[in-house]
Protein backbone atom coordinates (compact mmCIF):
# COMPACT_ATOMS: atom_id res chain seq x y z
CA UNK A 1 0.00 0.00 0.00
CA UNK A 2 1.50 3.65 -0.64
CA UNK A 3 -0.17 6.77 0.00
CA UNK A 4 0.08 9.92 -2.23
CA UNK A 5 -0.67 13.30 -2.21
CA UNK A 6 -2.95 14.27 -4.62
CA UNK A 7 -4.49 17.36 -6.83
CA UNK A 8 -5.35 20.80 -5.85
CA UNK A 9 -2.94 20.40 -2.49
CA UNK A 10 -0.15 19.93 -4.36
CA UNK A 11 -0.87 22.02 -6.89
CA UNK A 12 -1.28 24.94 -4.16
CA UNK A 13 1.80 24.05 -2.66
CA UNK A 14 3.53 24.33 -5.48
CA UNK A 15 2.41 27.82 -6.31
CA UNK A 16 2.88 29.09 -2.52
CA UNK A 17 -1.15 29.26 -2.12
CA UNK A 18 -2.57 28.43 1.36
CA UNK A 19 -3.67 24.36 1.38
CA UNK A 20 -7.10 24.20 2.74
CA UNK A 21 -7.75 20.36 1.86
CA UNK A 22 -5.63 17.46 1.56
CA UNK A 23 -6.41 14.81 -1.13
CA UNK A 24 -5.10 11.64 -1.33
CA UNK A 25 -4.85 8.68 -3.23
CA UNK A 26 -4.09 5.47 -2.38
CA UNK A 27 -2.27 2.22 -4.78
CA UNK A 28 -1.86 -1.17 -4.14
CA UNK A 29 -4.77 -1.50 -1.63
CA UNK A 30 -8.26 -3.36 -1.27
CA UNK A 31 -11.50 -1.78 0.49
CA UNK A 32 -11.23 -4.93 2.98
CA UNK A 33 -7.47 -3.80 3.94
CA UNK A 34 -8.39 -0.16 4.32
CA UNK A 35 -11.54 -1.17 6.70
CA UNK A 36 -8.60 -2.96 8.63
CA UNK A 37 -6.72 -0.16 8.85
CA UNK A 38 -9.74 2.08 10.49
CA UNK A 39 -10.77 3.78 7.21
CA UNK A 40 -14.23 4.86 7.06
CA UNK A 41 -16.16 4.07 3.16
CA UNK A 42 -18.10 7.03 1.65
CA UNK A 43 -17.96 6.74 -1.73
CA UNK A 44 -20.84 5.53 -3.66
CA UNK A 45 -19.75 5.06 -7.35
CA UNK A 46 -16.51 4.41 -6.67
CA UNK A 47 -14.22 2.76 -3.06
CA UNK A 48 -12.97 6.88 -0.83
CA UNK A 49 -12.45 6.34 2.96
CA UNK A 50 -12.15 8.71 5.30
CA UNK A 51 -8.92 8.52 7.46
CA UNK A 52 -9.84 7.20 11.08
CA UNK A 53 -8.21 10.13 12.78
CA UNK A 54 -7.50 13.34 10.42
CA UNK A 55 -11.24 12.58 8.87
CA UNK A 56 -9.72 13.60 5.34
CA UNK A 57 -10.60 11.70 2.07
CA UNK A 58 -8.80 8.46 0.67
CA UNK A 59 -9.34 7.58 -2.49
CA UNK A 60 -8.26 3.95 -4.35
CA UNK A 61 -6.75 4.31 -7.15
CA UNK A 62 -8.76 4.11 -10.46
CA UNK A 63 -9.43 4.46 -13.82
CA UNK A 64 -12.75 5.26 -15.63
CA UNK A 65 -13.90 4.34 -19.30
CA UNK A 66 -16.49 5.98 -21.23
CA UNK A 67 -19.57 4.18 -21.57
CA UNK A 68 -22.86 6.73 -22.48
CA UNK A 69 -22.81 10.56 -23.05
CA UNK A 70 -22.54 13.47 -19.64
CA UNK A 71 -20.38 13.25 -16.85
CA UNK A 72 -22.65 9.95 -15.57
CA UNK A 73 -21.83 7.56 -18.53
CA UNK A 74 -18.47 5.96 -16.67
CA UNK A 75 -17.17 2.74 -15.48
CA UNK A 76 -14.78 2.54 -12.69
CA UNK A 77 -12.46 0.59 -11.98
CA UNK A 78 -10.64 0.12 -8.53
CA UNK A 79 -7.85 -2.51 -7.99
CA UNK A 80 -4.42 -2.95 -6.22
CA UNK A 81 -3.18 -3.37 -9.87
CA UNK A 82 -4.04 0.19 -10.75
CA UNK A 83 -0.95 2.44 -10.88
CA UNK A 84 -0.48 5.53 -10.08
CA UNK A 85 0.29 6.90 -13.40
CA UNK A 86 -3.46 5.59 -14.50
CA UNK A 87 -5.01 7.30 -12.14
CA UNK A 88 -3.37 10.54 -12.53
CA UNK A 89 -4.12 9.85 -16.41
CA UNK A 90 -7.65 10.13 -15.49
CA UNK A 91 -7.44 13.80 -14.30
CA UNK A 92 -8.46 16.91 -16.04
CA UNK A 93 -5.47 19.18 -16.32
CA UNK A 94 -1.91 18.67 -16.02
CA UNK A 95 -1.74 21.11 -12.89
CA UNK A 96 -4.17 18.77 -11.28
CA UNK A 97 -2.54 15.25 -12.17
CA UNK A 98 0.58 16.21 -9.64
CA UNK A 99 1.10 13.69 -7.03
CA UNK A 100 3.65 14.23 -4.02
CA UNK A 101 5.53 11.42 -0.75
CA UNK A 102 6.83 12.15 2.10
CA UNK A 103 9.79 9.73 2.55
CA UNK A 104 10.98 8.64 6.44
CA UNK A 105 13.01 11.58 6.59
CA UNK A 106 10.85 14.27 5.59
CA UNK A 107 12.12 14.28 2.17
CA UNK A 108 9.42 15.10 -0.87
CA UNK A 109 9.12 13.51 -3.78
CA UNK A 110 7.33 14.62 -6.62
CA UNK A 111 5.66 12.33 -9.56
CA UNK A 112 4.69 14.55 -12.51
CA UNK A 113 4.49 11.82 -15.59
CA UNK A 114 2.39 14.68 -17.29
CA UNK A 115 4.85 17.71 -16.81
CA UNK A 116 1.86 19.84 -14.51
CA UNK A 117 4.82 21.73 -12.82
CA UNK A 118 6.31 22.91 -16.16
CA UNK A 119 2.48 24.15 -17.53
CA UNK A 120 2.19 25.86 -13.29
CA UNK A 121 5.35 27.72 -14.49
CA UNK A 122 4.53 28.73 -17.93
CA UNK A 123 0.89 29.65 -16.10
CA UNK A 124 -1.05 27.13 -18.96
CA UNK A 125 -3.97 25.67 -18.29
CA UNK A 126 -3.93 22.34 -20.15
CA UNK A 127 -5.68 19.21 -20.48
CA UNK A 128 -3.88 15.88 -19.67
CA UNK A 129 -5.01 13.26 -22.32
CA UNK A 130 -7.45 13.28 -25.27
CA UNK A 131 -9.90 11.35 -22.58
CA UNK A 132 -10.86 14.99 -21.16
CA UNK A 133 -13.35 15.04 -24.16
CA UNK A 134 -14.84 12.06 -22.33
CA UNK A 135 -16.68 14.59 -19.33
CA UNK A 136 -18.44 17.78 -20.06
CA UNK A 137 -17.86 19.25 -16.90
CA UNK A 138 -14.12 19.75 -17.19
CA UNK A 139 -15.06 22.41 -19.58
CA UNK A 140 -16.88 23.93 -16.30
CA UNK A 141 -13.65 23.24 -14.15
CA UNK A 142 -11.21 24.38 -16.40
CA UNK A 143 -13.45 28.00 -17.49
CA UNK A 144 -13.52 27.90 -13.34
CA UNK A 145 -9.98 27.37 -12.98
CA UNK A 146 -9.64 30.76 -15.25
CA UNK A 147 -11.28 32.58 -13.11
CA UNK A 148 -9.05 31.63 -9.84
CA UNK A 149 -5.45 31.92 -11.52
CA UNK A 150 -6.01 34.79 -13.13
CA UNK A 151 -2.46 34.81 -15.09
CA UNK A 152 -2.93 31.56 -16.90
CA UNK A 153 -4.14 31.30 -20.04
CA UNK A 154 -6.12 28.23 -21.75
CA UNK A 155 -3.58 25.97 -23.96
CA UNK A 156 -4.97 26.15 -27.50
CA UNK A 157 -5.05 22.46 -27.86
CA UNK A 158 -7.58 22.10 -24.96
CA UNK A 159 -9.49 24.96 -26.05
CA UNK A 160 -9.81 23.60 -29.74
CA UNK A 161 -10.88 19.83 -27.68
CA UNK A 162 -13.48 21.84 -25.56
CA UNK A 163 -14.84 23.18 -28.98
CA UNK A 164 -15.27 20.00 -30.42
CA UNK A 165 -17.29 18.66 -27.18
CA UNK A 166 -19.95 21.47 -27.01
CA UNK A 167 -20.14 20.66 -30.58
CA UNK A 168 -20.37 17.18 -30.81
CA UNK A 169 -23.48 17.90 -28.05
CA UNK A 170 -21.47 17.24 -24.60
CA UNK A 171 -22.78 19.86 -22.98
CA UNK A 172 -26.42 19.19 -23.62
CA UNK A 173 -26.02 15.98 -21.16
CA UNK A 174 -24.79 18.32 -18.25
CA UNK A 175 -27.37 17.87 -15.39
CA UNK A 176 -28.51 21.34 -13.53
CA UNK A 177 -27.00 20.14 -10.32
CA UNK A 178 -23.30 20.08 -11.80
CA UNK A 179 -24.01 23.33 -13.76
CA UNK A 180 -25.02 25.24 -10.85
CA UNK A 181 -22.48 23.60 -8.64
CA UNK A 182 -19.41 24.64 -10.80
CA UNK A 183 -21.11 28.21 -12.17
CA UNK A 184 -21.20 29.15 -8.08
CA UNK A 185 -17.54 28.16 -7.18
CA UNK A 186 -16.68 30.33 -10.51
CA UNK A 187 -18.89 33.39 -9.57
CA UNK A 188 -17.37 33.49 -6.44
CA UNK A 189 -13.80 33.08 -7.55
CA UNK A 190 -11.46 36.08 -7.51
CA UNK A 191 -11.94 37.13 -11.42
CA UNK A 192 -15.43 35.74 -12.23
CA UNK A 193 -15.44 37.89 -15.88
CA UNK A 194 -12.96 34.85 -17.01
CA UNK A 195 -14.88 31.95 -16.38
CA UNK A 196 -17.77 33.29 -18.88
CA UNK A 197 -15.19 34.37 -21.48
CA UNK A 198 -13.44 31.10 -21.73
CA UNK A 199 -17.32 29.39 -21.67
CA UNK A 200 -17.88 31.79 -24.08
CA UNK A 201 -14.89 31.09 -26.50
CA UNK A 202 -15.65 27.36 -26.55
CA UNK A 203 -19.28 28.07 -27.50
CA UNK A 204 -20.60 26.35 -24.16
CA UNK A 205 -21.77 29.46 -23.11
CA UNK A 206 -24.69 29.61 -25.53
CA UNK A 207 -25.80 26.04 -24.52
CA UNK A 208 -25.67 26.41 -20.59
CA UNK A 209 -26.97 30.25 -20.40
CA UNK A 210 -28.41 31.54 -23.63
CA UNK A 211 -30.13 34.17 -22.06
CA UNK A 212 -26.47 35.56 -20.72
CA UNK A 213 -24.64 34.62 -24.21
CA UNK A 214 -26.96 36.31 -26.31
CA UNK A 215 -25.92 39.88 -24.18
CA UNK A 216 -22.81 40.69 -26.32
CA UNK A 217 -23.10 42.52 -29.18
CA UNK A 218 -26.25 44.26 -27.31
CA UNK A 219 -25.52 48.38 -27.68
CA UNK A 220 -26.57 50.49 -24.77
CA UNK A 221 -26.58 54.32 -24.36
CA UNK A 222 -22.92 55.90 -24.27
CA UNK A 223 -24.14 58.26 -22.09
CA UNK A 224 -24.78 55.74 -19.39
CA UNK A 225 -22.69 52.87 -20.43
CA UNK A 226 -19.13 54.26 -21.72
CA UNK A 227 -18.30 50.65 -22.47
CA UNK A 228 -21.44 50.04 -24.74
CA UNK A 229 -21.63 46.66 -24.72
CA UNK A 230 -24.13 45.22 -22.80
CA UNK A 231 -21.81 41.48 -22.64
CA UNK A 232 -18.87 43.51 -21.48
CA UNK A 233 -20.38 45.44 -18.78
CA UNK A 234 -21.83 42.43 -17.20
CA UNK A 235 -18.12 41.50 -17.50
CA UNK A 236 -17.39 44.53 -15.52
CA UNK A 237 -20.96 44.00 -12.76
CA UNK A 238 -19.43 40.43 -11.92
CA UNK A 239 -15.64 41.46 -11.58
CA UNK A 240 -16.34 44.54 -9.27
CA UNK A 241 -18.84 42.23 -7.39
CA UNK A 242 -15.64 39.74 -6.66
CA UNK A 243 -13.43 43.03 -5.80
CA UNK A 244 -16.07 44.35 -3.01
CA UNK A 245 -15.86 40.51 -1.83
CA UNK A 246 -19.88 39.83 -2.55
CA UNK A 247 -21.58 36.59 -1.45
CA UNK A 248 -22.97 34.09 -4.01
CA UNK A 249 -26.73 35.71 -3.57
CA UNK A 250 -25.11 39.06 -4.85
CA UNK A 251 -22.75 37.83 -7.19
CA UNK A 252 -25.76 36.01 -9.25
CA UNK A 253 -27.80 38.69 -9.36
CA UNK A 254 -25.14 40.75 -10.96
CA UNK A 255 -25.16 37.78 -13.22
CA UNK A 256 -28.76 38.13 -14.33
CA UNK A 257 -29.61 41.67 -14.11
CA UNK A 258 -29.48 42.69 -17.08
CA UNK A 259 -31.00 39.80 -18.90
CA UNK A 260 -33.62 41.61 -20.75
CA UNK A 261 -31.55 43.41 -22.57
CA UNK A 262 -30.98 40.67 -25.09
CA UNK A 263 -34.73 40.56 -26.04
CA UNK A 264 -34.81 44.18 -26.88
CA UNK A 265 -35.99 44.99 -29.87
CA UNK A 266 -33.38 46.17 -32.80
CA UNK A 267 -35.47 48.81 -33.70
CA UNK A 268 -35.02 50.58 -30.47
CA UNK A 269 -31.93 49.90 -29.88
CA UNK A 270 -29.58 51.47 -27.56
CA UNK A 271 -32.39 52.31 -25.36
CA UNK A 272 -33.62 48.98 -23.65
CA UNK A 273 -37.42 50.35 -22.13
CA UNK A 274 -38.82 47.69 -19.84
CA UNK A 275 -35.67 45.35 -19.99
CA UNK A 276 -36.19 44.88 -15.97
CA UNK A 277 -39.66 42.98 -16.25
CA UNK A 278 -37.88 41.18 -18.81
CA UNK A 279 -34.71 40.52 -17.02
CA UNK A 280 -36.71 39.25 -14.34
CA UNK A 281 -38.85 36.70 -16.10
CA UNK A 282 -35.55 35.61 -17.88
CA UNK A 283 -34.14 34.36 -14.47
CA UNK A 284 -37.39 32.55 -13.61
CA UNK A 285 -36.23 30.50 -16.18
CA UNK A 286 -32.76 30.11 -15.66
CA UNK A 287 -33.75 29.69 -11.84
CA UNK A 288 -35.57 26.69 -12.53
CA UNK A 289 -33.54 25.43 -15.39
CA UNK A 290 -30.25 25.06 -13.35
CA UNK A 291 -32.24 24.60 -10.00
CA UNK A 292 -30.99 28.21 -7.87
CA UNK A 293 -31.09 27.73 -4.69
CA UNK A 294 -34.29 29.99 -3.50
CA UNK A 295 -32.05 32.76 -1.12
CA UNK A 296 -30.16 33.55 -4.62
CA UNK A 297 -33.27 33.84 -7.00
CA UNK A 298 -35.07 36.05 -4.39
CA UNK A 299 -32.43 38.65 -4.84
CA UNK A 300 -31.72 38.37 -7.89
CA UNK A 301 -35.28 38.85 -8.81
CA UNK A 302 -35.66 41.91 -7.12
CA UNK A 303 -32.53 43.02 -8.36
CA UNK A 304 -33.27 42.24 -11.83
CA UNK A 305 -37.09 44.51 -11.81
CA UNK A 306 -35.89 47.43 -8.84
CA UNK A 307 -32.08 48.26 -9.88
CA UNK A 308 -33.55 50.99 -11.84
CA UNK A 309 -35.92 52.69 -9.96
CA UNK A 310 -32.88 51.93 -7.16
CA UNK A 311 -30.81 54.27 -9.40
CA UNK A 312 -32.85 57.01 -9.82
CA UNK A 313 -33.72 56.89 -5.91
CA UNK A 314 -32.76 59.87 -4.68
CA UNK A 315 -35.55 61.82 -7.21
CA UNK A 316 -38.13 59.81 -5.48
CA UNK A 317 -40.90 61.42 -3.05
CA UNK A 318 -41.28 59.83 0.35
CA UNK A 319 -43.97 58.09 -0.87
CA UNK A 320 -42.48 56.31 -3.64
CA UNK A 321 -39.48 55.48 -1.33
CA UNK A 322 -41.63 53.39 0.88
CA UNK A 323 -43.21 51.79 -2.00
CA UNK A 324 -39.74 50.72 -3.34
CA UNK A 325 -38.81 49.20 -0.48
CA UNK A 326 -42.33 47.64 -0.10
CA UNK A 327 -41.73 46.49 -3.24
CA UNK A 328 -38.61 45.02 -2.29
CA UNK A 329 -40.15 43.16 1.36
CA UNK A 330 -36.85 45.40 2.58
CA UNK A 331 -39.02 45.94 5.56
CA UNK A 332 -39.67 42.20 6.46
CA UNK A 333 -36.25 41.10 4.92
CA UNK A 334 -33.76 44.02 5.41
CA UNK A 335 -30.38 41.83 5.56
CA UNK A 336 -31.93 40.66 1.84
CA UNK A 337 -32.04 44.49 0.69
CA UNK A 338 -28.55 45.39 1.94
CA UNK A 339 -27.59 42.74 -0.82
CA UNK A 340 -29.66 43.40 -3.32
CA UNK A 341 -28.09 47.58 -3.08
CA UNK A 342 -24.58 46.07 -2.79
CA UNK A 343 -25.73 44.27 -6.35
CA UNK A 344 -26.71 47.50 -7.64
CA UNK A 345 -23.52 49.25 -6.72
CA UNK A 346 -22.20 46.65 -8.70
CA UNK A 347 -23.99 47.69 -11.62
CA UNK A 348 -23.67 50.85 -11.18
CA UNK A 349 -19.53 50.82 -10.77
CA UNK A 350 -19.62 48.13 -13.15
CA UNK A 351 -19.07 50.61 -16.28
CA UNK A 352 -16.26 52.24 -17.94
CA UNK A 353 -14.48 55.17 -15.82
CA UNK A 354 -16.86 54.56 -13.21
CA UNK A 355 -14.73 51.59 -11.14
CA UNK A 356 -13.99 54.51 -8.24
CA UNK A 357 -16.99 56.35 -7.93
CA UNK A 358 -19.45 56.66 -4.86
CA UNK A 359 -22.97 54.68 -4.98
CA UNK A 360 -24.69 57.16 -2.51
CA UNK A 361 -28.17 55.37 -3.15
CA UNK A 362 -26.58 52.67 -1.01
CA UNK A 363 -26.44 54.36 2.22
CA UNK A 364 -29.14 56.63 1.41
CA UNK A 365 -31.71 53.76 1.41
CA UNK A 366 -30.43 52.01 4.17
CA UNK A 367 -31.04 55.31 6.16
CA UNK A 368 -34.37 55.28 4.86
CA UNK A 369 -35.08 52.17 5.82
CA UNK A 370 -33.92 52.80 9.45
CA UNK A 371 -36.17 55.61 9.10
CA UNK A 372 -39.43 53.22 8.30
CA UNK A 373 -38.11 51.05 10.74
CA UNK A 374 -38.19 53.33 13.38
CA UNK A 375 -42.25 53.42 13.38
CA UNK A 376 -43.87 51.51 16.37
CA UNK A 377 -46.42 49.19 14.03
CA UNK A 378 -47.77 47.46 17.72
CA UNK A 379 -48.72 51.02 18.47
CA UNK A 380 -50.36 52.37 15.60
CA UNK A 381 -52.55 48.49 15.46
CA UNK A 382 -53.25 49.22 19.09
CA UNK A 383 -54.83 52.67 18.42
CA UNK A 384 -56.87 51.73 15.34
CA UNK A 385 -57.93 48.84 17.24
CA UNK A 386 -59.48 51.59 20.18
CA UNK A 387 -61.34 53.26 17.36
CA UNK A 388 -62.77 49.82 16.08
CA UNK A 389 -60.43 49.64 13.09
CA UNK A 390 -58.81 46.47 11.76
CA UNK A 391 -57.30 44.96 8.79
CA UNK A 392 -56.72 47.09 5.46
CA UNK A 393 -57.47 50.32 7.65
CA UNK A 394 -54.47 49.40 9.98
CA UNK A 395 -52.35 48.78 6.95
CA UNK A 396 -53.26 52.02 5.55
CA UNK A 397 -52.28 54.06 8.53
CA UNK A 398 -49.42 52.20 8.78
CA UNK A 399 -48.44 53.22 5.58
CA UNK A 400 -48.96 56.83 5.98
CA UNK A 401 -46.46 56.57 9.00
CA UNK A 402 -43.76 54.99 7.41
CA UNK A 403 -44.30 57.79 4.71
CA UNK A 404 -44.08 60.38 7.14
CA UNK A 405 -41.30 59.29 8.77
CA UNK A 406 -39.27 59.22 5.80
CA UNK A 407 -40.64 62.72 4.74
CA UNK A 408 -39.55 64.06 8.12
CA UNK A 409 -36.02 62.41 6.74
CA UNK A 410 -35.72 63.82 3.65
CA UNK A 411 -36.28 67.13 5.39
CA UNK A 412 -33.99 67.02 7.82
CA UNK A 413 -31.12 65.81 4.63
CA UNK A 414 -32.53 68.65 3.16
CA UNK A 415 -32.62 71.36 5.95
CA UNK A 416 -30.51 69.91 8.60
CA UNK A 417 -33.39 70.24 11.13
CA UNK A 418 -36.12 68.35 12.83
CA UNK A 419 -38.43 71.14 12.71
């Protein structure tokens, strides 16, 4: 039995990144010897332990032949007689298919049969063998990978493969669960922009997210949007949403925002009237298509149909400030509505020679919202309730309040007194 260091740990290593998770993989050994051992079994399709003390993952060596079409249509095989060079065979890229030992004396040893530390070096990301073509979502990983090591570049050769898998129909047997999975760990990575542009370049883009690919090419007004197209500011939205450090619920709204602009019509083009409605129907779709998790299509959805009207917020009356944020549940979900303004300060510094500016609609509706918060509801029920009122007549005077108090807060921006 010998035990190797696997994958992303020693790829990490290697490039002086912190190690978060330690993969390993073992050769020469049977399930029944590493249930002697301790080892816990986990793995379903194919024989990973979990070590009896350090609870990390231990996987037998294996190999895996094609046998129908998606990333399902495998058969693995696990034996003592697999080596290590066939298992590392089996990975996607060549950065990945490192393996490292630890000798008795602390000495490291390296086994690198597919040169991953020359392609770490030269900052390529590049498949190992022509069986890549043999699971769809390595085009996923390696468009992810993109977006984390933002120096390397895609080897041509593995782009040209990826090609040929969207378009011998690869792609089409993703399942949403994958999709979604890898499309998360890419929006959140440090340079999100690159994991659409390499999807993009492969053409697996317009298979997995139409609705997004369809966005470049799409003019918008110079006046607003000095970068014109609408593709490349999302670009922009998504990159400044990784650089203020956005969670995945904010991150994916920047990501389908703007959807509606690719349904405008030509004939109106640059202006996009009513893309917001559209943008938000859009991502009913794509939220059931790749299965969102609900906290991330809520804000997105009210990112998608408000971020305008959150724009133009400070030439709104008091009145139409509390119906914006009624419209948003901000009231009932106001940790929900700091994200979805964080999203639109996204969009907003998201745009060409607007990176550094201020979003002041941020703060400014936050303080609004303090304001509406600061009405006592229980007290307001508890008078209309003296006077014999109930239901839509306590909502209504609950209303006005709200609208008062944010009138008596506009005045006092406005005058710098309580008066």
């Amino acid at each position: 039995m010998q035990i190797y260091m696997v994958g992303g740990a020693v790829r990490d290593k290697l490039l002086g990144r912190p190690v978060n998770d330690h993969d390993w993989v073992v050769v020469g050994a049977t399930p029944e010897q590493m249930l002697a051992q301790g080892y816990l079994p986990v793995g379903r399709d194919f024989p990973v332990f979990l070590h009896p003390e350090t609870r990390e993952e231990y996987a037998l060596a294996r190999t895996e032949r094609k046998s129908g079409r998606g990333y399902r249509g495998f058969v693995v095989q696990s034996s003592p007689d697999v080596t290590l060079e066939e298992d590392l065979s089996r990975r996607d890229l060549t950065i990945n298919s490192i393996a490292s030992s630890t000798d008795e004396s602390g000495a490291t040893r390296l086994f690198d049969p597919y040169r991953g530390e020359k392609d770490l070096r030269a900052r390529v990301l590049r498949h190992v063998t022509d069986a890549f073509r043999e699971d769809p979502v390595r085009i996923l990983r390696v468009a992810r990978f993109a977006a984390r090591f933002t120096d390397f570049t895609v080897a041509p050769e593995t782009m040209q493969l990826m090609r040929e898998m969207v378009a011998h129909g690869e792609v089409d047997h993703l399942v949403a669960e994958r999709v979604w999975q890898e499309l998360a760990r890419g929006l959140m990575e440090a340079q999100p922009s690159r994991m659409f542009e390499v999807l993009r370049e492969c053409g697996a883009l317009a298979v997995l997210l139409p609705e997004v690919a369809r966005l470049w090419g799409v003019p918008q007004r110079a006046e607003y949007h000095p970068e014109v197209d609408t593709g490349v500011h999302l670009m922009m939205v998504l990159d400044m949403a990784a650089r203020l450090q956005a969670p995945l619920t904010v991150r994916f709204a920047c990501l389908a925002h703007d959807l509606g602009k690719g349904t405008t019509a030509a004939d109106v083009l640059p202006r996009h009237i009513g893309h917001e409605e559209r943008s938000a129907e859009l991502l009913k779709n794509v939220a059931e298509r790749l299965r969102v998790p609900v906290d991330c299509r809520e804000t997105a959805e009210v990112v998608a149909r408000e971020h305008g009207h959150i724009h133009r917020s400070a030439d709104l009356s008091a009145a139409a400030l509390v119906r914006l944020l009624e419209r948003c549940d901000a009231i009932r979900k106001p940790e929900r509505f700091a994200e979805v303004l964080l999203a639109c300060e996204c969009d907003a510094r998201g745009r060409l020679g607007f990176e550094e500016s201020a979003y002041p609609q941020r703060p400014r509706l936050l303080a609004v919202l303090a304001a509406v918060q600061s009405v006592v509801t229980r007290e307001i029920a508890a008078q209309a309730a003296a006077k014999g009122q109930s239901g839509p007549q306590v909502g209504a005077l609950i209303h006005q309040a709200r609208v008062e108090a944010v009138a008596q807060w506009l005045h006092t921006q406005a005058h710098g007194t309580t008066t």
